[in-house]
Protein backbone atom coordinates (compact mmCIF):
# COMPACT_ATOMS: atom_id res chain seq x y z
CA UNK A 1 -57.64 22.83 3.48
CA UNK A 2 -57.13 22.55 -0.55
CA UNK A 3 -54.60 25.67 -0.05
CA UNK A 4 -52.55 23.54 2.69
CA UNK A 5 -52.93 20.10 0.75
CA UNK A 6 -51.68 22.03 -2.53
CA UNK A 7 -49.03 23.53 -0.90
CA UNK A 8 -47.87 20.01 0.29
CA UNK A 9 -48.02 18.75 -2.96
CA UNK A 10 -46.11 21.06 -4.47
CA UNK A 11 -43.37 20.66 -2.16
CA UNK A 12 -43.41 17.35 -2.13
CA UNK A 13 -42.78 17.29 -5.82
CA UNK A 14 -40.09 19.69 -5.53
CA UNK A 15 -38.92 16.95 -3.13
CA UNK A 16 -39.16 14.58 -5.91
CA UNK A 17 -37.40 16.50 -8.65
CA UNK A 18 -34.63 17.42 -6.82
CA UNK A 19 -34.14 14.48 -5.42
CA UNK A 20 -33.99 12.72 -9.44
CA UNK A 21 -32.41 15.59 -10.63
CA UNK A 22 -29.51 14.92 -8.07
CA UNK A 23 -29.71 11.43 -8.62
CA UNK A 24 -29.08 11.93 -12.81
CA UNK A 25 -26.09 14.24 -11.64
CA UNK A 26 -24.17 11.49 -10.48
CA UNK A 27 -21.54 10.23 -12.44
CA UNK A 28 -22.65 6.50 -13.79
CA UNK A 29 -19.69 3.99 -13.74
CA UNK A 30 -18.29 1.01 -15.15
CA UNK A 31 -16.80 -1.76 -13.03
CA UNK A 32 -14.49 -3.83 -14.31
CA UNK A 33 -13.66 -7.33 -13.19
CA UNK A 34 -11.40 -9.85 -13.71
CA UNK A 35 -9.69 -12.57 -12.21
CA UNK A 36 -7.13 -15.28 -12.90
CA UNK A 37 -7.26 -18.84 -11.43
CA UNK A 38 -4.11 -20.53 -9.69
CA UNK A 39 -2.28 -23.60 -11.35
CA UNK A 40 0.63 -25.02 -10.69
CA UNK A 41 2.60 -21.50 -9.70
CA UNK A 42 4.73 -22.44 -6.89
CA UNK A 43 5.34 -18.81 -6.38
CA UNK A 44 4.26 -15.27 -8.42
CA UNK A 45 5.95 -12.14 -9.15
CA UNK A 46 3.35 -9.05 -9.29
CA UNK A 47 3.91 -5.76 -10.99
CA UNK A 48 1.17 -3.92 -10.67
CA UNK A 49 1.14 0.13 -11.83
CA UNK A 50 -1.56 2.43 -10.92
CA UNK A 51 -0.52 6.60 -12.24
CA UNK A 52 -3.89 8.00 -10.83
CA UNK A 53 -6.78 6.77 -8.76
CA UNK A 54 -7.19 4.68 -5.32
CA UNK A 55 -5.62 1.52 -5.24
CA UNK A 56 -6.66 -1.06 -2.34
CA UNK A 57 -4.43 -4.44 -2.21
CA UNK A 58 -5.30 -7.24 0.54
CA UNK A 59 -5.60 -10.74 1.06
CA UNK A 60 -8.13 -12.95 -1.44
CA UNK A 61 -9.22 -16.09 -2.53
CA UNK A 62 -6.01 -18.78 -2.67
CA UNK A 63 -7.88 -20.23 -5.67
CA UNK A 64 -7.23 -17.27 -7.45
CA UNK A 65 -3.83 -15.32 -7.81
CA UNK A 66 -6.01 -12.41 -8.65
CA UNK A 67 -9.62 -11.02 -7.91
CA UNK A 68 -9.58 -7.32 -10.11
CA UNK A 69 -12.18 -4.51 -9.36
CA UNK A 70 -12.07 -1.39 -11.17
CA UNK A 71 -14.41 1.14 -10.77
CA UNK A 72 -14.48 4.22 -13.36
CA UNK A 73 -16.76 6.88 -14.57
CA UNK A 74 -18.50 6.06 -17.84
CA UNK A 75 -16.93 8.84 -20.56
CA UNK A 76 -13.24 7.42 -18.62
CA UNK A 77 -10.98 6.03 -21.63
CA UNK A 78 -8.52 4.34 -19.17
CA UNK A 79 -8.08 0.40 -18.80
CA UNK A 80 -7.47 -1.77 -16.52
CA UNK A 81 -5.02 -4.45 -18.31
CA UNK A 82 -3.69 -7.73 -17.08
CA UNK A 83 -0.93 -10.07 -18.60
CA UNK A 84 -0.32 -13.18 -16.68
CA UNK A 85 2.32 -15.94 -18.06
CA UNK A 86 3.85 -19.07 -16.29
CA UNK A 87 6.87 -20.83 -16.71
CA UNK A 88 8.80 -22.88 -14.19
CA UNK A 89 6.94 -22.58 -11.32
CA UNK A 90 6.31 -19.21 -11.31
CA UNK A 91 3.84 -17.00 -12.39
CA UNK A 92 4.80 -13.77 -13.99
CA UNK A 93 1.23 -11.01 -13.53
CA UNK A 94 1.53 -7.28 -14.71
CA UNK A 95 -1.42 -5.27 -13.94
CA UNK A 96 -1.61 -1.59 -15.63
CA UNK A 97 -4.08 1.35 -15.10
CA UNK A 98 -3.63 2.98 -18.89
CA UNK A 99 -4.73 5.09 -21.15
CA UNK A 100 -5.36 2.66 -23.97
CA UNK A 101 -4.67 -1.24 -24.44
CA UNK A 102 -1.44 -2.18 -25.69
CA UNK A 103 -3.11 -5.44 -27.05
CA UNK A 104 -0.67 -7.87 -25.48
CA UNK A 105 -1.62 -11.22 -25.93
CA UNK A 106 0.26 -12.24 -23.07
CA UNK A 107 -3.13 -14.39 -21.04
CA UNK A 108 -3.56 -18.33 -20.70
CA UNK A 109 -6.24 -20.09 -20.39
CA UNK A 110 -6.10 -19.83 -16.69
CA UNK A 111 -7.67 -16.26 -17.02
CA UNK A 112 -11.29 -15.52 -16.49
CA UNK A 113 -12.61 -12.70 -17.71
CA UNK A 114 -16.03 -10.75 -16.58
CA UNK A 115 -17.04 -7.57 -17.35
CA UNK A 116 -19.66 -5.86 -15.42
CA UNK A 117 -21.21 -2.48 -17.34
CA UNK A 118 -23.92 -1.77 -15.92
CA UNK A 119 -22.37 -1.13 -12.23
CA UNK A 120 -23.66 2.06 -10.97
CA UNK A 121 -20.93 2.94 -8.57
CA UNK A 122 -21.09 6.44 -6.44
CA UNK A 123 -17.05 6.87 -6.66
CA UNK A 124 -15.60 10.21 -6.88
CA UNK A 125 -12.44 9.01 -8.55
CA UNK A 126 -11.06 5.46 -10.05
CA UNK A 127 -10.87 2.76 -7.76
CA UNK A 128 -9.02 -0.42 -8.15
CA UNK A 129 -9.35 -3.30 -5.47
CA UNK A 130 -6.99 -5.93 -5.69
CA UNK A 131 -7.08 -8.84 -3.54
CA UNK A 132 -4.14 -11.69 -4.04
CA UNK A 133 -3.90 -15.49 -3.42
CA UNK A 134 -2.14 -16.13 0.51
CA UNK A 135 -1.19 -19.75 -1.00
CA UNK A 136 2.49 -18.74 -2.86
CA UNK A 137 4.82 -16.66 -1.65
CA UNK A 138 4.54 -13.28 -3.37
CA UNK A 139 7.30 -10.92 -4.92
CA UNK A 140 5.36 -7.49 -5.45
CA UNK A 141 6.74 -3.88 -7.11
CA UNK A 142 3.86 -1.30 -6.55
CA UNK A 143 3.99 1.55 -8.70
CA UNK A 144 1.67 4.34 -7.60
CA UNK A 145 1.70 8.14 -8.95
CA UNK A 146 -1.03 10.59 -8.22
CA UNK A 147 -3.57 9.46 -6.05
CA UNK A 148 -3.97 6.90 -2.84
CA UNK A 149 -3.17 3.81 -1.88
CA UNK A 150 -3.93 1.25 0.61
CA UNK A 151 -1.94 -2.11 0.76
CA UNK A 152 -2.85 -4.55 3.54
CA UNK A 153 -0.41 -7.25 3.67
CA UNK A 154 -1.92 -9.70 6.25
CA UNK A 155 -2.06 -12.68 5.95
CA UNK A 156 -0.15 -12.65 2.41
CA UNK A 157 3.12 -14.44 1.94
CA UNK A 158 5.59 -11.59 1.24
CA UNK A 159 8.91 -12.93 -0.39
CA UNK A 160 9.91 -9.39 -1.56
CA UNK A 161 8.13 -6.16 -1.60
CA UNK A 162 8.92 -2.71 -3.76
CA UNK A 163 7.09 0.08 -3.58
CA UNK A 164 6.90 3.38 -5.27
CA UNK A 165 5.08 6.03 -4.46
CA UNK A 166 4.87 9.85 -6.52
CA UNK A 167 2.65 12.50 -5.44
CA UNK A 168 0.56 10.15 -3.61
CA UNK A 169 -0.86 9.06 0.31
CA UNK A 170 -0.43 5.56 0.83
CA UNK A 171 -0.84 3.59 3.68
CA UNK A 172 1.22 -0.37 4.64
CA UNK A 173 0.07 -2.24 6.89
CA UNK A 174 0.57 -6.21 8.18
CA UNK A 175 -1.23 -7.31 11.06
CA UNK A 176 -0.02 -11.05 11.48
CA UNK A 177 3.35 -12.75 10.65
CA UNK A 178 4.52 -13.08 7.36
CA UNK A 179 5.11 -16.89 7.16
CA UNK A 180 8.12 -16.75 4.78
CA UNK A 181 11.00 -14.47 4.79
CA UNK A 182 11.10 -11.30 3.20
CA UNK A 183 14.50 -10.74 1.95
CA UNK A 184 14.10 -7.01 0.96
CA UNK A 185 11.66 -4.18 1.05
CA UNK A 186 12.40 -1.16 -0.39
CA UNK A 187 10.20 2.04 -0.48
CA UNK A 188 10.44 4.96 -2.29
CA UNK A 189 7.83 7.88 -1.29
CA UNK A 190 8.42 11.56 -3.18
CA UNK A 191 6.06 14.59 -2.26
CA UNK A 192 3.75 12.49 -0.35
CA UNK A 193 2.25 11.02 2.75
CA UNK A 194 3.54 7.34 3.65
CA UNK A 195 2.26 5.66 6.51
CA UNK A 196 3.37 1.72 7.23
CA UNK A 197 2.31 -0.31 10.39
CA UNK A 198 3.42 -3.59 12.02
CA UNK A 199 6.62 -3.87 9.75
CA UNK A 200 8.53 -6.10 11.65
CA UNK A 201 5.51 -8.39 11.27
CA UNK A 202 7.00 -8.64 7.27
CA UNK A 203 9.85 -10.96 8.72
CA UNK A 204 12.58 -8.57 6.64
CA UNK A 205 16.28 -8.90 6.53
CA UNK A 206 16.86 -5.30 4.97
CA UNK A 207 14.70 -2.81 4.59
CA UNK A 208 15.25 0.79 2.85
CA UNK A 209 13.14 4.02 2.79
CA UNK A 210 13.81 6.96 1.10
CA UNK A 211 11.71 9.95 1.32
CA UNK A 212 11.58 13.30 -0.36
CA UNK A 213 9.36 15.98 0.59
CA UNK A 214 6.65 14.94 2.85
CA UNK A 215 5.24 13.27 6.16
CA UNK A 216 6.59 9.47 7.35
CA UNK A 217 5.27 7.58 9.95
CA UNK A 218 6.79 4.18 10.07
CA UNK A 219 6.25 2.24 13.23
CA UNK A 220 8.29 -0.89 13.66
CA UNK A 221 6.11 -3.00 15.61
CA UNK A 222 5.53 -6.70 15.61
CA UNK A 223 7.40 -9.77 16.88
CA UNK A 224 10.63 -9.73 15.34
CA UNK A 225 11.86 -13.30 14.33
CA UNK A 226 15.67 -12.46 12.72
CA UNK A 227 17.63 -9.67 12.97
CA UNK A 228 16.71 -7.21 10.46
CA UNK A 229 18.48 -3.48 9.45
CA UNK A 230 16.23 -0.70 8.35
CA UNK A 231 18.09 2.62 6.45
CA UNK A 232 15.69 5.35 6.74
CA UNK A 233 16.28 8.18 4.58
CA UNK A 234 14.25 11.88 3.84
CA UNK A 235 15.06 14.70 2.54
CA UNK A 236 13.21 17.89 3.53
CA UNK A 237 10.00 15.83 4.66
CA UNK A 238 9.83 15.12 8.26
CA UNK A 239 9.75 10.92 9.65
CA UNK A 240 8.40 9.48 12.81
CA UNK A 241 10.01 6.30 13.47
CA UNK A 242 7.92 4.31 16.11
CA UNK A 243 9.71 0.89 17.72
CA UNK A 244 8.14 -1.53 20.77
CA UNK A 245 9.30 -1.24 24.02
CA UNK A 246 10.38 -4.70 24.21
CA UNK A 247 12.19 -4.77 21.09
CA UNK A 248 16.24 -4.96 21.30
CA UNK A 249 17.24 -1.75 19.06
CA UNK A 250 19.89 -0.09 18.00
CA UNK A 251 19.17 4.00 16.24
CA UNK A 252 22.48 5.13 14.56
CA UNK A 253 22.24 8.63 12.89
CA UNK A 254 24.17 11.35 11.33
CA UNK A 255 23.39 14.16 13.70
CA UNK A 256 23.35 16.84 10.93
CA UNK A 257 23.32 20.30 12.03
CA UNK A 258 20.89 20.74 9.13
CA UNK A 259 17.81 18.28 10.11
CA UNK A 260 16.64 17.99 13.84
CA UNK A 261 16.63 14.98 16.08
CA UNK A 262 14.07 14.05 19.16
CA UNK A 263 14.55 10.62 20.34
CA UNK A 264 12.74 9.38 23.22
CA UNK A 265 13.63 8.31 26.60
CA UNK A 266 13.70 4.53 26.43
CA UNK A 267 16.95 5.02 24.33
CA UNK A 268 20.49 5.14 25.74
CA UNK A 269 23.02 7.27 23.86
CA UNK A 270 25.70 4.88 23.89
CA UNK A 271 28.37 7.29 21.77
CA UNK A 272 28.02 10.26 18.96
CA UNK A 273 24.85 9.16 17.02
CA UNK A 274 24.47 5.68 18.25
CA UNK A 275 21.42 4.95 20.49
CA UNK A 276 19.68 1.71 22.05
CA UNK A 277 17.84 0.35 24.16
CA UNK A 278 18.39 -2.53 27.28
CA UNK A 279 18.98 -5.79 26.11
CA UNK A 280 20.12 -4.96 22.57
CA UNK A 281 23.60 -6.18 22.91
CA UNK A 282 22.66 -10.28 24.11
CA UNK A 283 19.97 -10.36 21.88
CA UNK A 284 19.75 -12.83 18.91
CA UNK A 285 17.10 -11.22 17.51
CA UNK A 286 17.22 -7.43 17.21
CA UNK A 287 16.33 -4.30 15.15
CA UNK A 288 19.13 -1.95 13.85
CA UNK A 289 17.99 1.39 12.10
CA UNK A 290 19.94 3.89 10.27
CA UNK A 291 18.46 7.15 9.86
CA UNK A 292 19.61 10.14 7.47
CA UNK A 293 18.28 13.42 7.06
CA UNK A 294 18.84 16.12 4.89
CA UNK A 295 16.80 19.42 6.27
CA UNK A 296 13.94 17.27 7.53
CA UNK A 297 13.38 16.22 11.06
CA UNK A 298 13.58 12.98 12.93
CA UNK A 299 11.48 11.64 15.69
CA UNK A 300 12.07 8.36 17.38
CA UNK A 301 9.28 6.94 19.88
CA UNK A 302 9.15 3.49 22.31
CA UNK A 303 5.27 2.11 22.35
């Protein structure tokens, strides 16, 4: 019996140790927060530039034009910096991922600042979370280099929307109607994996994509409520372009001998490189998409 009991006690001390010896081997982080209180913006430009890490934008608190979270590992030297200024209605924010302050004293008093140190976090990499006011229409240029990204758009008022993204995967996505126009979106995606949903849902009048080398899945669904032009373009990455069934559209493409082209069914070749479907030709409201390839292919599907 002693034998049996010391036996257990020795393993459950090995238990123990191994279990605190993990625990000390993961990395401790920092989280950093901040946040900026709305005034009297009556709409806000965002630039916000991330060259490494996981960045996650969504929908906040409308009190606030910004709620900042970033998460880091404790020997990290990078910042998280924010500049915010107003003037005539409209708030100007620049949020930077850096290696070292540029000591801008750019803030007003409608800035709060909170720092959190002792945040034990069990990230693998840097995280920022960034969630923005739905009160003002929004003009937002996404940098993002190395690393992921996630930007949910619902519910946010999206006046204009630029994004580019490096070696990166990043993921749009905007599950209800933007309430205001968006008068542009343009994307830019190099060797990388780019996946948006529900972009009609955006309410765009143009929208442009260029790809380089890498994977595209843009799927054009949502209730379209103008007529809106998309120019698709990749160059030896491949792009799926997805469209609703009941949406009036028009594909027009350059049938290179170089890139390869599977549309599906629901489409009507109408002449060389022009395709739609029923109902695109009465319709007030309709979805025309140019697509361009250089030695990629192209893949159109009806949901």
């Amino acid at each position: 019996m002693r034998t049996h009991s010391f036996l257990r006690f020795v393993s459950t001390t090995t238990l123990t140790l191994t279990w605190f010896t993990a625990l000390l081997a993961i990395p401790q982080q920092d989280i950093t927060r901040r946040e900026i209180s709305r005034t009297s913006e009556k709409e806000i430009f965002i630039s916000l530039d991330a060259s490494f890490g996981t960045v996650t934008l969504q929908k906040g608190d409308r009190s606030k034009v910004i709620v900042a979270e970033y998460a880091r590992e404790q020997d990290d030297n990078r910042e998280l910096e924010m500049f915010y200024d107003i003037s005539g209605g409209r708030g100007d924010l620049e949020v930077n991922l850096t290696d070292r302050r540029n000591h801008r004293d750019k803030h007003n008093s409608s800035i709060s600042w909170e720092e959190i140190k002792d945040g034990r976090a069990n990230g693998e990499e840097r995280r920022l979370t960034a969630r923005l006011t739905d009160a003002v229409p929004l003009s937002l240029k996404i940098g993002l280099g190395a690393g992921k990204g996630r930007f949910d758009l619902t519910g946010l008022k999206i006046k204009d929307l630029r994004i580019s993204a490096g070696a990166s995967s990043a993921e749009l996505l905007c599950n209800e109607q933007n309430s205001v126009p968006c008068e542009n979106i343009t994307i830019e995606s190099g060797v990388s994996k780019f996946t948006a949903t529900h972009l009609v849902n955006l309410n765009f009048r143009k929208l442009k994509f260029s790809g380089g080398v890498g994977s595209y899945s843009l799927d054009f669904s949502g209730t379209l409520q103008q007529r809106a032009r998309a120019d698709v373009e990749v160059g030896l990455g491949s792009v799926v372009v997805y469209v609703p069934r009941n949406t009036p559209t028009r594909v027009i493409t350059d049938e290179s001998w170089f890139s390869s082209l599977d549309m599906d069914d629901c489409f009507e070749k109408t002449r060389k490189g022009v395709y739609q479907t029923d109902g695109f030709e009465e319709s007030e409201r309709s979805l025309t998409i140019t697509i361009g390839s250089g030695l990629g292919s192209i893949k159109v599907r009806c949901r």
